[in-house]
N, C-alpha and C. Protein backbone atom coordinates (compact mmCIF):
# COMPACT_ATOMS: atom_id res chain seq x y z
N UNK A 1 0.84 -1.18 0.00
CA UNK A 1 0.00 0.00 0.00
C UNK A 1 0.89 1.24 0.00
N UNK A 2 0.72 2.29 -0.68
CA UNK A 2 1.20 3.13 -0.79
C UNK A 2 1.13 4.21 0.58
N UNK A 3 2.08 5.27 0.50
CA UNK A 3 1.84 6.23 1.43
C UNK A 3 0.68 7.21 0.97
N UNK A 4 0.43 7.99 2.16
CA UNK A 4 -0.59 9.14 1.84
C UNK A 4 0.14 9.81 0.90
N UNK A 5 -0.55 10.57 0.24
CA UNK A 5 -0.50 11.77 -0.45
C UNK A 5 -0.16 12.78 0.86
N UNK A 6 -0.87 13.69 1.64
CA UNK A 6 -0.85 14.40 2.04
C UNK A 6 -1.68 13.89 3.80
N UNK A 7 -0.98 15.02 4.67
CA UNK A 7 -1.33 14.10 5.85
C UNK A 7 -2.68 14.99 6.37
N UNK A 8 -3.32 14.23 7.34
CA UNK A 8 -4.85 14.56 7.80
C UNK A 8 -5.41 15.75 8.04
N UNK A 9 -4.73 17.08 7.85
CA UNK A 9 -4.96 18.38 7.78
C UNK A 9 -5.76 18.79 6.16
N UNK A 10 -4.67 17.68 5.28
CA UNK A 10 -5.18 18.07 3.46
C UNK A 10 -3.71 19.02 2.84
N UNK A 11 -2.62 18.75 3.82
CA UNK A 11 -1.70 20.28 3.57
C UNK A 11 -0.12 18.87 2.87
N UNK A 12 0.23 19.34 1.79
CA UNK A 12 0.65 18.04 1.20
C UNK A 12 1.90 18.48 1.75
N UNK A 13 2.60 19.55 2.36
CA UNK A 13 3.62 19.73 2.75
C UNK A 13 3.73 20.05 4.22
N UNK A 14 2.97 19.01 4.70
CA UNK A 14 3.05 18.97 6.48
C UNK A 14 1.83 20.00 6.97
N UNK A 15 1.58 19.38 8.20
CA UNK A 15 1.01 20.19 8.96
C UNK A 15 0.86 21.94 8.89
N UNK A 16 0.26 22.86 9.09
CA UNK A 16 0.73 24.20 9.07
C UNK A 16 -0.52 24.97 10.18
N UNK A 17 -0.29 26.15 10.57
CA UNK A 17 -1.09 26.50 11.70
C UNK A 17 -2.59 26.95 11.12
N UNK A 18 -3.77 26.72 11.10
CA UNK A 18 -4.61 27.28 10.41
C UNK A 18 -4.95 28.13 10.97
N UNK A 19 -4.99 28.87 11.88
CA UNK A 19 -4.93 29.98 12.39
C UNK A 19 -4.44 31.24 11.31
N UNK A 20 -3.21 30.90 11.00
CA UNK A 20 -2.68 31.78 9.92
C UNK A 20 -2.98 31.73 8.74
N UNK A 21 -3.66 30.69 8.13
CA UNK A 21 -4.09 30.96 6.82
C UNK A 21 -5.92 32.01 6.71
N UNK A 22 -6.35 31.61 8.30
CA UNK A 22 -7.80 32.13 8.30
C UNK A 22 -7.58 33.96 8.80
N UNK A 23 -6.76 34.46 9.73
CA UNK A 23 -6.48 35.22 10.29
C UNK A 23 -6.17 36.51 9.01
N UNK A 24 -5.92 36.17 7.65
CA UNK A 24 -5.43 36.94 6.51
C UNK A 24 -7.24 37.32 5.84
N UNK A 25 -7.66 36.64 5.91
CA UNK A 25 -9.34 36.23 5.12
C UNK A 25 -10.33 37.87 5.97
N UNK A 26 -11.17 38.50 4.47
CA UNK A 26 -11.78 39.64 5.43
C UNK A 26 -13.20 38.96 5.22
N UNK A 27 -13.35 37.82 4.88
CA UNK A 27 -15.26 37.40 4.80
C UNK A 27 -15.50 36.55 5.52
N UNK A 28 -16.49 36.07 5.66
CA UNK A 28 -17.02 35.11 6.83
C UNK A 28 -18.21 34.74 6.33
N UNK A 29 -18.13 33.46 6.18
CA UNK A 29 -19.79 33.01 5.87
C UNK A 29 -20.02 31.73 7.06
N UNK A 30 -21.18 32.31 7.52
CA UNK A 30 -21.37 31.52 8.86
C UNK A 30 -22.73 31.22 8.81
N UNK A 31 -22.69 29.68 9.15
CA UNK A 31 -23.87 28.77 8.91
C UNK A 31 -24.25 28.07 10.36
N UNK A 32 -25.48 28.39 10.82
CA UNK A 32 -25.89 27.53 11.92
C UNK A 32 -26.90 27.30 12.24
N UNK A 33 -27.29 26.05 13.11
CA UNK A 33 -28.88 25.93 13.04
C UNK A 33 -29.42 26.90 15.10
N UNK A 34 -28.67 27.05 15.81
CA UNK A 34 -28.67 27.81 16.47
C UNK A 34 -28.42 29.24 17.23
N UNK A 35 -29.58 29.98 17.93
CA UNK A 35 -28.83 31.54 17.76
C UNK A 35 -27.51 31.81 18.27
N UNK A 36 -27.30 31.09 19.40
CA UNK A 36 -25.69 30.68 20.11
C UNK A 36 -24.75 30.78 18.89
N UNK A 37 -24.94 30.42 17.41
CA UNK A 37 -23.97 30.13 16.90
C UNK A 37 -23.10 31.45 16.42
N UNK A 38 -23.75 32.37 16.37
CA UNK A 38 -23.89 33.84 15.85
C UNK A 38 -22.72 34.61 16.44
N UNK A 39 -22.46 33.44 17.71
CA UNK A 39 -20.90 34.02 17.66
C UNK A 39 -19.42 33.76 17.63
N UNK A 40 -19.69 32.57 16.88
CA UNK A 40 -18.64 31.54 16.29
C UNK A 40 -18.06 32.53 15.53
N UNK A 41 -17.92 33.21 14.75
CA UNK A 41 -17.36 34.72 14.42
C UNK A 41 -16.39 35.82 15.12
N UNK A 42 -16.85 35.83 16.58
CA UNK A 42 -16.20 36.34 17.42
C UNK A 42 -14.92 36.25 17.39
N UNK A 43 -14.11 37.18 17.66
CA UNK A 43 -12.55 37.85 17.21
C UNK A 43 -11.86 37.22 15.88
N UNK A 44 -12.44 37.05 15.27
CA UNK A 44 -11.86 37.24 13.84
C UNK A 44 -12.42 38.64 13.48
N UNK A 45 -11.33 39.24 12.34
CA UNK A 45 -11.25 40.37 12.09
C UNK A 45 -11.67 40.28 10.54
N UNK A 46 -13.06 40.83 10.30
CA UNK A 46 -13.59 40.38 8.77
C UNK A 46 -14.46 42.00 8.71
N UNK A 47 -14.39 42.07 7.00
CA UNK A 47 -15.24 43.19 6.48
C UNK A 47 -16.53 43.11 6.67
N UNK A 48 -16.87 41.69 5.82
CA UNK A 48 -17.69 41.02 5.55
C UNK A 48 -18.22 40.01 6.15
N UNK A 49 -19.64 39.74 6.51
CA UNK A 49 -20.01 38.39 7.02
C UNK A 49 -21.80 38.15 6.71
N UNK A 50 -21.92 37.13 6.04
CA UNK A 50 -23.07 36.42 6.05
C UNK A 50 -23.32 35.42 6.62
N UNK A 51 -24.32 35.82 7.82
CA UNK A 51 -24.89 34.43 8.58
C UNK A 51 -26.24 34.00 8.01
N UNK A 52 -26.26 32.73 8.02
CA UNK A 52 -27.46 32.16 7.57
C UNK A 52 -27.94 31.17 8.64
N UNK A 53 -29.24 31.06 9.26
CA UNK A 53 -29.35 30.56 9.97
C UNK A 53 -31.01 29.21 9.52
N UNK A 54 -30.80 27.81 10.08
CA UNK A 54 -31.93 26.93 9.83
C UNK A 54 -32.29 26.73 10.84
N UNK A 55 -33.79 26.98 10.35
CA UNK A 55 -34.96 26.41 11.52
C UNK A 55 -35.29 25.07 11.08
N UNK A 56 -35.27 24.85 12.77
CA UNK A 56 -35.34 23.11 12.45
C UNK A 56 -37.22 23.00 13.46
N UNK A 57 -38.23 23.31 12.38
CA UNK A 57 -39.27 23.06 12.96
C UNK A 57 -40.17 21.90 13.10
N UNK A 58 -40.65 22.16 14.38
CA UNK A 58 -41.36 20.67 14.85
C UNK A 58 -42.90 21.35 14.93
N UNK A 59 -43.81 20.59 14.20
CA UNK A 59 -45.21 20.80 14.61
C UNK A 59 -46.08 20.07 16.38
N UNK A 60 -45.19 19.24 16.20
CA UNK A 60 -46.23 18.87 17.33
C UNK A 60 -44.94 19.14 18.94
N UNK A 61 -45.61 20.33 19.94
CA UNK A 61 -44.57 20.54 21.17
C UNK A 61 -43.93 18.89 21.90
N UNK A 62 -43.35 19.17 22.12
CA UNK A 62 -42.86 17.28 22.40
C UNK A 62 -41.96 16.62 21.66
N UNK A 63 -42.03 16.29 20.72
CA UNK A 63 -41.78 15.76 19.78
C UNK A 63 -40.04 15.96 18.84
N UNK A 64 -39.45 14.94 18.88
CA UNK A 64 -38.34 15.70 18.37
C UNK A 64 -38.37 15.60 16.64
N UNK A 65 -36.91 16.41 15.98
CA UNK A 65 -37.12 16.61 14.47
C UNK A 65 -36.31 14.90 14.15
N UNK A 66 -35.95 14.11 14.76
CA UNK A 66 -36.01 12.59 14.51
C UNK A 66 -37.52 11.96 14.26
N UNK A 67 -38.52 12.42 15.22
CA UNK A 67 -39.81 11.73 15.36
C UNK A 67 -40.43 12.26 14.04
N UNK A 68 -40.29 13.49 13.80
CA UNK A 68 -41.09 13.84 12.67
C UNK A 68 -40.89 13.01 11.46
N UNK A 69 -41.65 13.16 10.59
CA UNK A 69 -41.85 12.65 9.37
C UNK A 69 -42.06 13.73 8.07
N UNK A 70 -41.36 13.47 7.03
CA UNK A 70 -41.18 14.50 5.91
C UNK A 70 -42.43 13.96 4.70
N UNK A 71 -43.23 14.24 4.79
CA UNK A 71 -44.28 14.35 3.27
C UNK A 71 -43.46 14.59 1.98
């Protein structure tokens, strides 16, 4: 069996800090299904940012979005 290509980061020339590749970046696109998430953003330094947020709705109180059923 051959060796990897590149090791478990995806970076074919070793490890590297991702900190520093994100820390250069001025946009932010931030995806979450909770309002808590809104600040996964927090101290990064960006121009730009689009949050998008999913509601995960349940009709019947009780009930979780496993129990439900999709028509």
């Amino acid at each position: 069996m051959a060796a990897p290509v590149h090791d478990s980061l995806g970076d074919p020339n070793g490890s590297i800090d991702d900190y520093s590749l994100v820390k250069k970046r001025t946009n932010v696109l931030l995806l979450g299904d909770h309002i808590g998430d809104l600040g996964m953003s927090d101290g990064l330094n960006y121009e730009n940012r689009i949050a998008a947020g999913f509601l995960i709705y349940v009709e019947n109180v009780g009930t979780t979005p496993a129990d439900t059923e999709i028509d």
